[in-house]
PDB file of N, CA and C in Angstrom:
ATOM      1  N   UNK A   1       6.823  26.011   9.755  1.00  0.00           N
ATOM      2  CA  UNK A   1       5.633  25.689   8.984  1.00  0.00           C
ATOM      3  C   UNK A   1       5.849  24.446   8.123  1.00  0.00           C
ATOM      4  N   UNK A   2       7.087  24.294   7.569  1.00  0.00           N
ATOM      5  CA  UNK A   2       7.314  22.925   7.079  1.00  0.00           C
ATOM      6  C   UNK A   2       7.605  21.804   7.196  1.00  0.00           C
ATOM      7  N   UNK A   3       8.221  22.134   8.850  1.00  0.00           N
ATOM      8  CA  UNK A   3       7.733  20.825   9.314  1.00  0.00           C
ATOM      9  C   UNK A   3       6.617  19.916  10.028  1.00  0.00           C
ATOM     10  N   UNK A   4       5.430  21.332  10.083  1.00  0.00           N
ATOM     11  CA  UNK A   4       3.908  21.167  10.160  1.00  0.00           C
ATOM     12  C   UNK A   4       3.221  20.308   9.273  1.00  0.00           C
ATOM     13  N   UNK A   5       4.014  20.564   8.251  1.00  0.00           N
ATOM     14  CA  UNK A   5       3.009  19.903   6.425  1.00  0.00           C
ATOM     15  C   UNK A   5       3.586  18.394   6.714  1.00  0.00           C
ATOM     16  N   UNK A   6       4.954  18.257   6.983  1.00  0.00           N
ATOM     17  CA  UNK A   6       5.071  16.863   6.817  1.00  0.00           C
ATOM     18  C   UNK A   6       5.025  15.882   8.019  1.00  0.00           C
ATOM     19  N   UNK A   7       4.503  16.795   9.176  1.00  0.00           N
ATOM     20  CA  UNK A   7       4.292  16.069   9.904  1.00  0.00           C
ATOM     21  C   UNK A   7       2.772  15.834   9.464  1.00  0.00           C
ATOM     22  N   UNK A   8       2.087  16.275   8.948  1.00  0.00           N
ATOM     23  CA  UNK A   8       0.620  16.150   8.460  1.00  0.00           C
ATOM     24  C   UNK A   8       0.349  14.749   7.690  1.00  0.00           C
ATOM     25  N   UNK A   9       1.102  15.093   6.228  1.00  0.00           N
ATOM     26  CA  UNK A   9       1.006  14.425   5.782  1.00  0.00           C
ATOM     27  C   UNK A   9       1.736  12.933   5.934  1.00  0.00           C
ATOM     28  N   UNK A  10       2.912  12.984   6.927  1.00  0.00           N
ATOM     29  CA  UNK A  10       2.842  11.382   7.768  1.00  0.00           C
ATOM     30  C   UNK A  10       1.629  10.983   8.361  1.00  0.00           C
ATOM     31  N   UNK A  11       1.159  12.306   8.808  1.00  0.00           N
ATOM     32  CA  UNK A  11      -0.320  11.329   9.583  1.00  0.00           C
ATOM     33  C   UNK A  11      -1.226  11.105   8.650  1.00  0.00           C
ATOM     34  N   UNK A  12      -1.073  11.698   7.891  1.00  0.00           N
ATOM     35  CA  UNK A  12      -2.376  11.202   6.700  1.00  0.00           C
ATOM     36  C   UNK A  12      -1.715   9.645   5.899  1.00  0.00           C
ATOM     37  N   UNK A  13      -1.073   9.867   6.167  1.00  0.00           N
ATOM     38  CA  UNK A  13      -0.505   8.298   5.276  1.00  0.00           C
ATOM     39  C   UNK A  13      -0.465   7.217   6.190  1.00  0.00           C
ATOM     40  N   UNK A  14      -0.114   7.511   7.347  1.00  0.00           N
ATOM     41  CA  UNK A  14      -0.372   6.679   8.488  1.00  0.00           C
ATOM     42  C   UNK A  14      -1.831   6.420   8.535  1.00  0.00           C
ATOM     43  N   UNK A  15      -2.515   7.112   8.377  1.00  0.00           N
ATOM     44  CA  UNK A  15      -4.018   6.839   8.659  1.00  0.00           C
ATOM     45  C   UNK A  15      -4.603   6.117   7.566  1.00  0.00           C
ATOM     46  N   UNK A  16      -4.552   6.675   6.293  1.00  0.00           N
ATOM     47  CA  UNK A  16      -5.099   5.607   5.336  1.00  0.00           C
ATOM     48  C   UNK A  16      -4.393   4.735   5.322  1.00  0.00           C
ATOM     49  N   UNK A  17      -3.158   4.345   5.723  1.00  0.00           N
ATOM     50  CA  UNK A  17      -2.589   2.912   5.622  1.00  0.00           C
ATOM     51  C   UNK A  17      -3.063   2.190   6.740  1.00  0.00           C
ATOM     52  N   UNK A  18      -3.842   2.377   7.855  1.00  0.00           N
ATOM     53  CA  UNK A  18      -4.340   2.026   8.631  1.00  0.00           C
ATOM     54  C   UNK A  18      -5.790   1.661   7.795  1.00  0.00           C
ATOM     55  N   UNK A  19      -6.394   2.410   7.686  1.00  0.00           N
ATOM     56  CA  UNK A  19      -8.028   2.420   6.700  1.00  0.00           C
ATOM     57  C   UNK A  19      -7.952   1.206   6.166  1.00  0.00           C
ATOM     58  N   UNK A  20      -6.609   1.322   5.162  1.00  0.00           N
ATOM     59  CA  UNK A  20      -6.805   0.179   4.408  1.00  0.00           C
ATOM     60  C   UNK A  20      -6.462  -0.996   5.277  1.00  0.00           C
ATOM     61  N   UNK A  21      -5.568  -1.478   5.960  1.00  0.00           N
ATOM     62  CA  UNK A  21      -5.558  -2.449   6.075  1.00  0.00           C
ATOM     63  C   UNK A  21      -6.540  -2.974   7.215  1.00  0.00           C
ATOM     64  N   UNK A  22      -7.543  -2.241   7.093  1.00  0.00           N
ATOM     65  CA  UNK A  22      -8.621  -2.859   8.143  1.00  0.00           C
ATOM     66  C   UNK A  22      -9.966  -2.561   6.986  1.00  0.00           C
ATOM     67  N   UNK A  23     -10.524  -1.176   6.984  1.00  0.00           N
ATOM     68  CA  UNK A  23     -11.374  -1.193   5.923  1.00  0.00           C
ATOM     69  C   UNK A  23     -11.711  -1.742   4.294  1.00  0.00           C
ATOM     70  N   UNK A  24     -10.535  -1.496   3.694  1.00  0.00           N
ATOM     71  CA  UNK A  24      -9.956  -2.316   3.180  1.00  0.00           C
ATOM     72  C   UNK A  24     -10.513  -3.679   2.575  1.00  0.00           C
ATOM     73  N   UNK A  25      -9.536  -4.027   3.507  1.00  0.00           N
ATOM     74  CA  UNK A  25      -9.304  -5.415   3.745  1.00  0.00           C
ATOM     75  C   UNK A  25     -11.090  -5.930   4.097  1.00  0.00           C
ATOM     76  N   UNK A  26     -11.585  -5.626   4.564  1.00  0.00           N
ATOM     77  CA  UNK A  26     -13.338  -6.019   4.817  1.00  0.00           C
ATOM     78  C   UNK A  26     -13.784  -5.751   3.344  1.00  0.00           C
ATOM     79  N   UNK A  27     -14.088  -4.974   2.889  1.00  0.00           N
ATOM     80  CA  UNK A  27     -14.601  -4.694   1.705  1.00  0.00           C
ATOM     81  C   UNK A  27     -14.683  -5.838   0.737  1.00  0.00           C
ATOM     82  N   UNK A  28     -12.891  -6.036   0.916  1.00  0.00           N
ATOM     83  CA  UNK A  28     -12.348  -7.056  -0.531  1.00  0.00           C
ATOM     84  C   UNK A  28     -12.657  -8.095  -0.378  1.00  0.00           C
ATOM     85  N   UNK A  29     -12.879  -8.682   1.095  1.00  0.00           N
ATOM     86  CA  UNK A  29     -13.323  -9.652   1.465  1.00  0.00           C
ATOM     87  C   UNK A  29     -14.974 -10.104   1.474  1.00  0.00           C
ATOM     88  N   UNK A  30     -15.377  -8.499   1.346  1.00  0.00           N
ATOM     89  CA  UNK A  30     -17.117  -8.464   1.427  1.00  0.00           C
ATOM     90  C   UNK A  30     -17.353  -8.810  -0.240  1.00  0.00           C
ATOM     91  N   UNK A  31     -16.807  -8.514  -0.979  1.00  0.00           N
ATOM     92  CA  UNK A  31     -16.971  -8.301  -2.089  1.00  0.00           C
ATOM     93  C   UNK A  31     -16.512  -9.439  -2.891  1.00  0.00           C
ATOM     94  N   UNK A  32     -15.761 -10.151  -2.399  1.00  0.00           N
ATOM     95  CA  UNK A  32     -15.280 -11.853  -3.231  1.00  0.00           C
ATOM     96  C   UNK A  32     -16.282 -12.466  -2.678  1.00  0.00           C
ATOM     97  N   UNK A  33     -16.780 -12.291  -1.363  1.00  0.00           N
ATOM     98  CA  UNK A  33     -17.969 -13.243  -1.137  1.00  0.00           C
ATOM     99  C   UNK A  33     -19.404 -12.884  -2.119  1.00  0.00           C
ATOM    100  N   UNK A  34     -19.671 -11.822  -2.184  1.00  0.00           N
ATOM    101  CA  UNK A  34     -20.745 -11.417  -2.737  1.00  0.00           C
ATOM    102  C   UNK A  34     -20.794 -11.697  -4.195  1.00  0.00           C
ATOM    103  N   UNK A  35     -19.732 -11.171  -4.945  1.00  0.00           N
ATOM    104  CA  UNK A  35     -19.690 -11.833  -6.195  1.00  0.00           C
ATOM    105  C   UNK A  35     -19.926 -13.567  -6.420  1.00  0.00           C
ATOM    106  N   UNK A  36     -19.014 -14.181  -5.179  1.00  0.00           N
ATOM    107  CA  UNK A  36     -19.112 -15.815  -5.508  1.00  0.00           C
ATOM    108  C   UNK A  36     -21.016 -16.525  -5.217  1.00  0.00           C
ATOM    109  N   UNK A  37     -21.083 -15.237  -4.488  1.00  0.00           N
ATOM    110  CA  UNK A  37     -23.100 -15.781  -3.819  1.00  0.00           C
ATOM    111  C   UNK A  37     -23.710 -15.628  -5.456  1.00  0.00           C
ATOM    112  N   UNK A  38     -23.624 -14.585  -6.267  1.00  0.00           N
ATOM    113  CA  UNK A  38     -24.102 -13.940  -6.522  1.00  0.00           C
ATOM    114  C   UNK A  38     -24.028 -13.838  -8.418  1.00  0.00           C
ATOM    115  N   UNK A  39     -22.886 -14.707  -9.173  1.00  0.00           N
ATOM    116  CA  UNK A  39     -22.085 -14.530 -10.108  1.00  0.00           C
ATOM    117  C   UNK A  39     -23.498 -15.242 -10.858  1.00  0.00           C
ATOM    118  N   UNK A  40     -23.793 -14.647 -12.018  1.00  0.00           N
ATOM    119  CA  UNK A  40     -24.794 -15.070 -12.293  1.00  0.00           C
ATOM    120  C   UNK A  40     -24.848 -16.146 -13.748  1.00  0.00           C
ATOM    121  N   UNK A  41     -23.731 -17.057 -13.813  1.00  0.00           N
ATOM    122  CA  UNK A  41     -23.642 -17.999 -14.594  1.00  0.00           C
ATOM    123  C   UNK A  41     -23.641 -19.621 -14.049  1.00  0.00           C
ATOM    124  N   UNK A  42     -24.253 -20.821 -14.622  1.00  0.00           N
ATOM    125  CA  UNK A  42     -23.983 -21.776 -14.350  1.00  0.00           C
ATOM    126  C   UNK A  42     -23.048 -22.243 -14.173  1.00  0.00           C
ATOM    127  N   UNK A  43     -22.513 -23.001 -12.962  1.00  0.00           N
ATOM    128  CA  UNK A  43     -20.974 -23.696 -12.586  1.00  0.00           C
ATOM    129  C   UNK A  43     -20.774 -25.163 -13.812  1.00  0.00           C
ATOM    130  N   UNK A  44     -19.711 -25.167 -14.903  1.00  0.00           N
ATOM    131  CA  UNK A  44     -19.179 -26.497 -15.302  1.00  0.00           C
ATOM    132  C   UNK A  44     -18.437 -27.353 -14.066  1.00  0.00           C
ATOM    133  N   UNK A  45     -17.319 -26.063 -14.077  1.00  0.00           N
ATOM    134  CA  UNK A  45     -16.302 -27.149 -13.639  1.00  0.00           C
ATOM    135  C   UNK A  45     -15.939 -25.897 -12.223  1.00  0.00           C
ATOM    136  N   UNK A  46     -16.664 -25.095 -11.667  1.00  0.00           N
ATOM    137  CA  UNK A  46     -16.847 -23.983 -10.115  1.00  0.00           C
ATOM    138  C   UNK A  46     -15.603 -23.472 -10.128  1.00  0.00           C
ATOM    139  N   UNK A  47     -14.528 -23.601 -11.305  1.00  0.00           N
ATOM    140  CA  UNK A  47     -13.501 -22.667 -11.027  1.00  0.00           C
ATOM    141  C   UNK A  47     -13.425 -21.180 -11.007  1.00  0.00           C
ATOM    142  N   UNK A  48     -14.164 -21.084 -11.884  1.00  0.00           N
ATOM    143  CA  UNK A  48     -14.187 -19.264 -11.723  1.00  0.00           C
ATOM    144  C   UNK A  48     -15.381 -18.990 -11.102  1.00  0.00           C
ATOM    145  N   UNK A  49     -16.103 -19.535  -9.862  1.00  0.00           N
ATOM    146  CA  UNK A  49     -16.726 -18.733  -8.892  1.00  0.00           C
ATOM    147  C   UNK A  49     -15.501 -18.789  -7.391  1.00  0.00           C
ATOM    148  N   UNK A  50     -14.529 -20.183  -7.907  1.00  0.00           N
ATOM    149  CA  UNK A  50     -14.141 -20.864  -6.563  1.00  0.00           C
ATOM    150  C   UNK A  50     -12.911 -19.742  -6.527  1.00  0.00           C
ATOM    151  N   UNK A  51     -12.252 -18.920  -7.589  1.00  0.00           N
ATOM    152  CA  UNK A  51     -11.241 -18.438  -8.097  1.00  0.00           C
ATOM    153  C   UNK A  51     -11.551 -17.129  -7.992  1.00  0.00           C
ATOM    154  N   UNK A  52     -12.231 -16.236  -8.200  1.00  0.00           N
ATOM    155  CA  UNK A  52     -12.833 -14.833  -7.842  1.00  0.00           C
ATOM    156  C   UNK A  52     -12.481 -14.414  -6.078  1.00  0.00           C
ATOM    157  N   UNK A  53     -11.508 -13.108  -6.851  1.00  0.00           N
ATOM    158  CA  UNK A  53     -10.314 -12.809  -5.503  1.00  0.00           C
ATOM    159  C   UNK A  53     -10.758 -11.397  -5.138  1.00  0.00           C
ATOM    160  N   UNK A  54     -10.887 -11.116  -3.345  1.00  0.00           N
ATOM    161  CA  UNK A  54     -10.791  -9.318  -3.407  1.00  0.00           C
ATOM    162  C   UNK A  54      -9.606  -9.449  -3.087  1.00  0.00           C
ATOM    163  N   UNK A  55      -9.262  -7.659  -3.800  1.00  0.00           N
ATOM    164  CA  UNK A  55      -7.775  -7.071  -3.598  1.00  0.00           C
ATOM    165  C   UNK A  55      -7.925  -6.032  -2.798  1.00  0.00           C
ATOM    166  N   UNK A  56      -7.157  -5.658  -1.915  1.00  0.00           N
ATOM    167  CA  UNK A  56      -7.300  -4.401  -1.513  1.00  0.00           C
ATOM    168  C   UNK A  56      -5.644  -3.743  -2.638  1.00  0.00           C
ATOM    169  N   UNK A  57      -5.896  -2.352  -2.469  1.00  0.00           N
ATOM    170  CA  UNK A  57      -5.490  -1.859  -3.247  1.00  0.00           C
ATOM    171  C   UNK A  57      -4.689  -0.697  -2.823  1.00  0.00           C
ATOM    172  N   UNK A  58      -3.247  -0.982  -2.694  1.00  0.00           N
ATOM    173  CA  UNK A  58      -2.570  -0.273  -2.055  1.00  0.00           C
ATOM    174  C   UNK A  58      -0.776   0.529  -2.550  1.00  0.00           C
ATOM    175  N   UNK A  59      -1.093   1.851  -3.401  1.00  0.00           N
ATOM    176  CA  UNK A  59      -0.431   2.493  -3.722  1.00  0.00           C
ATOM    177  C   UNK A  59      -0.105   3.598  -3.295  1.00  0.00           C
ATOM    178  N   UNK A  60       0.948   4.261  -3.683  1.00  0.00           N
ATOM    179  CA  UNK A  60       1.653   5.158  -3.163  1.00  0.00           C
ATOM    180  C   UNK A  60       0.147   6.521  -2.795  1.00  0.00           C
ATOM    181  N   UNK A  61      -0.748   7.129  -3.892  1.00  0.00           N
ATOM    182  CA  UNK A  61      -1.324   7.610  -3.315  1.00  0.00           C
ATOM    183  C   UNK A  61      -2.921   7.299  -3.674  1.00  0.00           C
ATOM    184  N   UNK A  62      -3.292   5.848  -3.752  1.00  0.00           N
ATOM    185  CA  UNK A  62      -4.494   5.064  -4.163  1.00  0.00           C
ATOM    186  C   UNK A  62      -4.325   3.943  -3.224  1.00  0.00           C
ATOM    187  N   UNK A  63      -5.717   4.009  -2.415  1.00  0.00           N
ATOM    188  CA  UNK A  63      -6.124   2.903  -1.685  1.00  0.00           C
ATOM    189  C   UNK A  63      -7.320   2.673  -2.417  1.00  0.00           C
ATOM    190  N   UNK A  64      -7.779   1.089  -1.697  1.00  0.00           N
ATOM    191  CA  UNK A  64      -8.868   1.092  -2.371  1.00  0.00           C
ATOM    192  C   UNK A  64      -9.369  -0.729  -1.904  1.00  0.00           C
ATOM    193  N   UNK A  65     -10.227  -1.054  -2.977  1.00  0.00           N
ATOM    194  CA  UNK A  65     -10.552  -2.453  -3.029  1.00  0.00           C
ATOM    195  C   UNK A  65     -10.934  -2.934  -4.277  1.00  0.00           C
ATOM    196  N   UNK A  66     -11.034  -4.040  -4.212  1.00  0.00           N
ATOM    197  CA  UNK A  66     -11.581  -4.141  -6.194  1.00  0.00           C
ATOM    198  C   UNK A  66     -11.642  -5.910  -5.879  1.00  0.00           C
ATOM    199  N   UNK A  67     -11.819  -6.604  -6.668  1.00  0.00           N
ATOM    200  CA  UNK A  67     -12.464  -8.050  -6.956  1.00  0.00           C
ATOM    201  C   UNK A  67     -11.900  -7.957  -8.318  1.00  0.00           C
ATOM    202  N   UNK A  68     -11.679  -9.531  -8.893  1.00  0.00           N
ATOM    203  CA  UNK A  68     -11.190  -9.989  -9.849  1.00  0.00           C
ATOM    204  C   UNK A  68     -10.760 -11.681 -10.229  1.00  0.00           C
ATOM    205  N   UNK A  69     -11.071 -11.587 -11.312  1.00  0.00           N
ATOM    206  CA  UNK A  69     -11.083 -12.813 -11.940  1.00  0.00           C
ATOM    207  C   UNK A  69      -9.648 -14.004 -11.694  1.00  0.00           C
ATOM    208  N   UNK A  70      -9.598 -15.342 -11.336  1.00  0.00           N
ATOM    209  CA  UNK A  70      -8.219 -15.773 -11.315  1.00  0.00           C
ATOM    210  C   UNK A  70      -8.276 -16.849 -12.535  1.00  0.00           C
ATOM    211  N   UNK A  71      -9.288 -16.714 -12.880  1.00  0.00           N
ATOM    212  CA  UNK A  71      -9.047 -17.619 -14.169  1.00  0.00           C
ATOM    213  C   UNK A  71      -8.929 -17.324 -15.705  1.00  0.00           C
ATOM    214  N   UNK A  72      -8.393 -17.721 -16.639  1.00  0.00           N
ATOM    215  CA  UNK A  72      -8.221 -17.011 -18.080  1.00  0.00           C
ATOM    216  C   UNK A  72      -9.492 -16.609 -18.327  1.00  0.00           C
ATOM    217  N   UNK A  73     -10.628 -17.386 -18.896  1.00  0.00           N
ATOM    218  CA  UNK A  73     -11.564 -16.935 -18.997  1.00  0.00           C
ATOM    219  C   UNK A  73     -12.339 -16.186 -18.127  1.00  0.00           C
ATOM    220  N   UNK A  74     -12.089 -15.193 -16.934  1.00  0.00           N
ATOM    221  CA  UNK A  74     -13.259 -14.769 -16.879  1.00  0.00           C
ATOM    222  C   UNK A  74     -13.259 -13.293 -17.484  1.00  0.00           C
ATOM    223  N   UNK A  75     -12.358 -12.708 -18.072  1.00  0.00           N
ATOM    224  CA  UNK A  75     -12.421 -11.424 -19.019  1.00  0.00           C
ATOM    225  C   UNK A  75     -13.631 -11.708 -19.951  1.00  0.00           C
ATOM    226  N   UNK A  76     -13.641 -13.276 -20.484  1.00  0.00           N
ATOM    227  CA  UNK A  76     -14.833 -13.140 -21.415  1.00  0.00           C
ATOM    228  C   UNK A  76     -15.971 -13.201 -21.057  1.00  0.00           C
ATOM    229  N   UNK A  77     -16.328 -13.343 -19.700  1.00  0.00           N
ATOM    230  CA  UNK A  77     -17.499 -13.317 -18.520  1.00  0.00           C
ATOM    231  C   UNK A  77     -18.048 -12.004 -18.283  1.00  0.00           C
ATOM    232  N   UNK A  78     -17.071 -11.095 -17.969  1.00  0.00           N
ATOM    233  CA  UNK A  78     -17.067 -10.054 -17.724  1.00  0.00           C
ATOM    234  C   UNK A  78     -18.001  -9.207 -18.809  1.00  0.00           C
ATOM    235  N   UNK A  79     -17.255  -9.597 -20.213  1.00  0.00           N
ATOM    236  CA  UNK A  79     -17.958  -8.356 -21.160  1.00  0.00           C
ATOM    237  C   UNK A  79     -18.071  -9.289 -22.127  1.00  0.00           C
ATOM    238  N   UNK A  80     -18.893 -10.350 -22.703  1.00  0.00           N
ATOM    239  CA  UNK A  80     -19.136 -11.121 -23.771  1.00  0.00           C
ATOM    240  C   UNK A  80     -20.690 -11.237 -23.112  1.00  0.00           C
ATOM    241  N   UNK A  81     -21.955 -11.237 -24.246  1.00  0.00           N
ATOM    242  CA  UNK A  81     -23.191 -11.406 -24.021  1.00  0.00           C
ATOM    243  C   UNK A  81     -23.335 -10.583 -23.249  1.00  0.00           C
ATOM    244  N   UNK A  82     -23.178  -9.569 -23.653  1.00  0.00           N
ATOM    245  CA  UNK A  82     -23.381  -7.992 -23.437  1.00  0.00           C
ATOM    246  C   UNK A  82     -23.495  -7.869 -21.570  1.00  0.00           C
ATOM    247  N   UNK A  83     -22.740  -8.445 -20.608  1.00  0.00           N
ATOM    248  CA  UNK A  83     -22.452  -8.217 -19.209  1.00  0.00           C
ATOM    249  C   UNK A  83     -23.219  -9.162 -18.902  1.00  0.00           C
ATOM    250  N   UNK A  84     -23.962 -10.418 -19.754  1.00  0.00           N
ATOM    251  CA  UNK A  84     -24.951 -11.226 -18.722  1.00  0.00           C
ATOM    252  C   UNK A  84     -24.615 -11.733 -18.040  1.00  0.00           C
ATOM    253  N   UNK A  85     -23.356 -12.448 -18.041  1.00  0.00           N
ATOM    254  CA  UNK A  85     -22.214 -12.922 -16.679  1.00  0.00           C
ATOM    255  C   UNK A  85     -21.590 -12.013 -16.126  1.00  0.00           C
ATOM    256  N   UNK A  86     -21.856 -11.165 -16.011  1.00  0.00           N
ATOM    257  CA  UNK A  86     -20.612  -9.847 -15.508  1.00  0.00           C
ATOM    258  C   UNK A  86     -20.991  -9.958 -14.272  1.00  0.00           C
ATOM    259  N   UNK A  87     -19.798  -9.977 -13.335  1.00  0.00           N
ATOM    260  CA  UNK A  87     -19.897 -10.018 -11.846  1.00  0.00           C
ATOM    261  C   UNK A  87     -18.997  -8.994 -11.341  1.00  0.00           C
ATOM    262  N   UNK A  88     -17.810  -8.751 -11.378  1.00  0.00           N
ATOM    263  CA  UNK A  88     -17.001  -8.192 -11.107  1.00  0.00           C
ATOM    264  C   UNK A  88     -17.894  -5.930 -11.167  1.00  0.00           C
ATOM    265  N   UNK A  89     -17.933  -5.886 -11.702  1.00  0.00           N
ATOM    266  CA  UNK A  89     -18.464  -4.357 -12.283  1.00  0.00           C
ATOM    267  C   UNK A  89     -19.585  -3.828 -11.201  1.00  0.00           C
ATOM    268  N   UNK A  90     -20.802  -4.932 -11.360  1.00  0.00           N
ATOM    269  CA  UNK A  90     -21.979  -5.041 -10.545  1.00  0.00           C
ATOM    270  C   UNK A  90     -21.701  -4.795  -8.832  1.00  0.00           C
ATOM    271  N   UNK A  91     -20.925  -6.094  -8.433  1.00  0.00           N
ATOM    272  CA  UNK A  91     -20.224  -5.926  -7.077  1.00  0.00           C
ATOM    273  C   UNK A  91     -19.810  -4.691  -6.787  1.00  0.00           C
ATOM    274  N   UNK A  92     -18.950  -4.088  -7.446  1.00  0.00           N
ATOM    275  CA  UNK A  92     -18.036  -2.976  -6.946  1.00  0.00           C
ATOM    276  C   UNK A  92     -18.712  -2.202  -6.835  1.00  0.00           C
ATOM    277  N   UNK A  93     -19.915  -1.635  -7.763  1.00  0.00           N
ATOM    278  CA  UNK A  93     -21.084  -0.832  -7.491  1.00  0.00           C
ATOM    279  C   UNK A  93     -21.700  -0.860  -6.356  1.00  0.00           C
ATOM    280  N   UNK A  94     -22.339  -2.197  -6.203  1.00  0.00           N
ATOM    281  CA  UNK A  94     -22.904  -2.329  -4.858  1.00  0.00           C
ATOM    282  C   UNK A  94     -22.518  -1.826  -3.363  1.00  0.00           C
ATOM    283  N   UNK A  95     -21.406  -1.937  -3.326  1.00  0.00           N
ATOM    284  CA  UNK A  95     -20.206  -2.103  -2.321  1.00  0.00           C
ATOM    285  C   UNK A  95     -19.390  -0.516  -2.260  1.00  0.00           C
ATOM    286  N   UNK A  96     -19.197   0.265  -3.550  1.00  0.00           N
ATOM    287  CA  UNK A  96     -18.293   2.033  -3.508  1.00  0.00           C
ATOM    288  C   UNK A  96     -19.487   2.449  -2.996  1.00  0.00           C
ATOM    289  N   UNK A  97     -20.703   3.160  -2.685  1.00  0.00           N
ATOM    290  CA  UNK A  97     -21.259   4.218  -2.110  1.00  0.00           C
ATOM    291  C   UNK A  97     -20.959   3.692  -0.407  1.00  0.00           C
ATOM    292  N   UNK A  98     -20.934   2.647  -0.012  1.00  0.00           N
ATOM    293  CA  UNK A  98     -20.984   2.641   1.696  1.00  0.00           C
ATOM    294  C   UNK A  98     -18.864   2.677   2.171  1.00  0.00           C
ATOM    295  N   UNK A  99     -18.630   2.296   0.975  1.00  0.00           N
ATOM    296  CA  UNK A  99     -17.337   2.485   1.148  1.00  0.00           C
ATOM    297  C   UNK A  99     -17.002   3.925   0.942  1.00  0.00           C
ATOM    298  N   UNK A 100     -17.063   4.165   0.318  1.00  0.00           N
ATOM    299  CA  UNK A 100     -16.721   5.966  -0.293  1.00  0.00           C
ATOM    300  C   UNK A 100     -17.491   7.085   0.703  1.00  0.00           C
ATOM    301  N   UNK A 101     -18.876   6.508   1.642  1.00  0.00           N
ATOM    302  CA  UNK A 101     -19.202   6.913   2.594  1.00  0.00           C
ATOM    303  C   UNK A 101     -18.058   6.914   3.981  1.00  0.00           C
ATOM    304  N   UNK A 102     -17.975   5.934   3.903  1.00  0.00           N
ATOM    305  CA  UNK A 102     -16.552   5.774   5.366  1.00  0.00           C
ATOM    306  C   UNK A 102     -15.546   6.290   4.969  1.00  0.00           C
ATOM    307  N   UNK A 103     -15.058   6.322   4.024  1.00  0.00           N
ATOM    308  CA  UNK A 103     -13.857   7.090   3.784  1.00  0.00           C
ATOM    309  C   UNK A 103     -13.885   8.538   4.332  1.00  0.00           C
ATOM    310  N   UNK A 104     -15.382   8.666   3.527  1.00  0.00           N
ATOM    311  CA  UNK A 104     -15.224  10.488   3.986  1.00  0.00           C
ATOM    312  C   UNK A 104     -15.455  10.773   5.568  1.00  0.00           C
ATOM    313  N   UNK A 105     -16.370  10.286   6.195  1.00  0.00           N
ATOM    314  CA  UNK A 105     -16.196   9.629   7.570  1.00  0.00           C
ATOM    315  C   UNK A 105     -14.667  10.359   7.983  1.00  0.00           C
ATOM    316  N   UNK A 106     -13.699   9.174   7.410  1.00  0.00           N
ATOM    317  CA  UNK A 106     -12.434   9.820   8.165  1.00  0.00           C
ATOM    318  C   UNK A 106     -11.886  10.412   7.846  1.00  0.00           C
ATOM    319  N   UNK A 107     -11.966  10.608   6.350  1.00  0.00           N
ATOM    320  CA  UNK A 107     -10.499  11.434   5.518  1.00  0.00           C
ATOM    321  C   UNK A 107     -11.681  12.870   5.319  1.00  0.00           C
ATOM    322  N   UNK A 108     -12.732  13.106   6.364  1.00  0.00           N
ATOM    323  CA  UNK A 108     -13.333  14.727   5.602  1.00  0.00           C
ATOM    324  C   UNK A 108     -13.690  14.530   4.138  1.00  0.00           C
ATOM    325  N   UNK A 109     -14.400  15.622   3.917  1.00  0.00           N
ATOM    326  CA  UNK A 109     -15.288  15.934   2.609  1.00  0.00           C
ATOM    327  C   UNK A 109     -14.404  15.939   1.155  1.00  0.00           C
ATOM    328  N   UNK A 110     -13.243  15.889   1.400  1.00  0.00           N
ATOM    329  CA  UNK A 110     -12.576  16.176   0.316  1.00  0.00           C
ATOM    330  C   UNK A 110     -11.908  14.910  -0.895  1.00  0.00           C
ATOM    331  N   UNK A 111     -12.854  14.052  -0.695  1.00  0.00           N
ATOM    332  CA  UNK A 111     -12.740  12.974  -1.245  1.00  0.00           C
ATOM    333  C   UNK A 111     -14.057  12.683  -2.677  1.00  0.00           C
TER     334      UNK A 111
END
């Protein structure tokens, strides 16, 4: 029986490490584009639309995706003038229900 469980849970780790680096990986990529279409402040100098990165997100037992800022200032984008530049937050919203849909897709209801 115990070597039932860990043969299991190799396949479960095998599989979301698969997820991610395909699902993943689309997301983070869906999601740096969408923020850069979409960032709702005037360009000075286009570094922090040109600089806005997806991550996929890959830990021991957290996958995932996320978007983020590569320049100093965009923390103050984010949450200064109460989110009117906020891009990062908005995106990820847009983007977790069709993601968090596929997940369960493969990984079952228990997500």
């Amino acid at each position: 029986m115990e070597g039932n469980q860990t043969d299991i849970k190799a396949a479960v780790r095998r599989l979301a490490k698969r997820f991610n680096e395909t699902v993943s990986v689309k997301y983070a990529n869906d999601a740096e584009q969408m923020a850069k279409q979409n960032a709702p402040w005037e360009d000075k100098t286009g570094d922090a639309r040109k600089l806005i990165k997806g991550i996929v997100i890959n830990e021991e037992d957290v996958i995932g995706f996320g978007i983020s800022h590569r320049v100093e200032y965009g923390k103050y984008l984010e949450r200064d003038g109460d989110g009117k530049y906020a891009i990062l937050k908005p995106t990820i919203e847009a983007l977790r229900s069709k993601y968090f849909e596929l997940a369960r897709k493969v990984f079952g209801g228990g997500l």
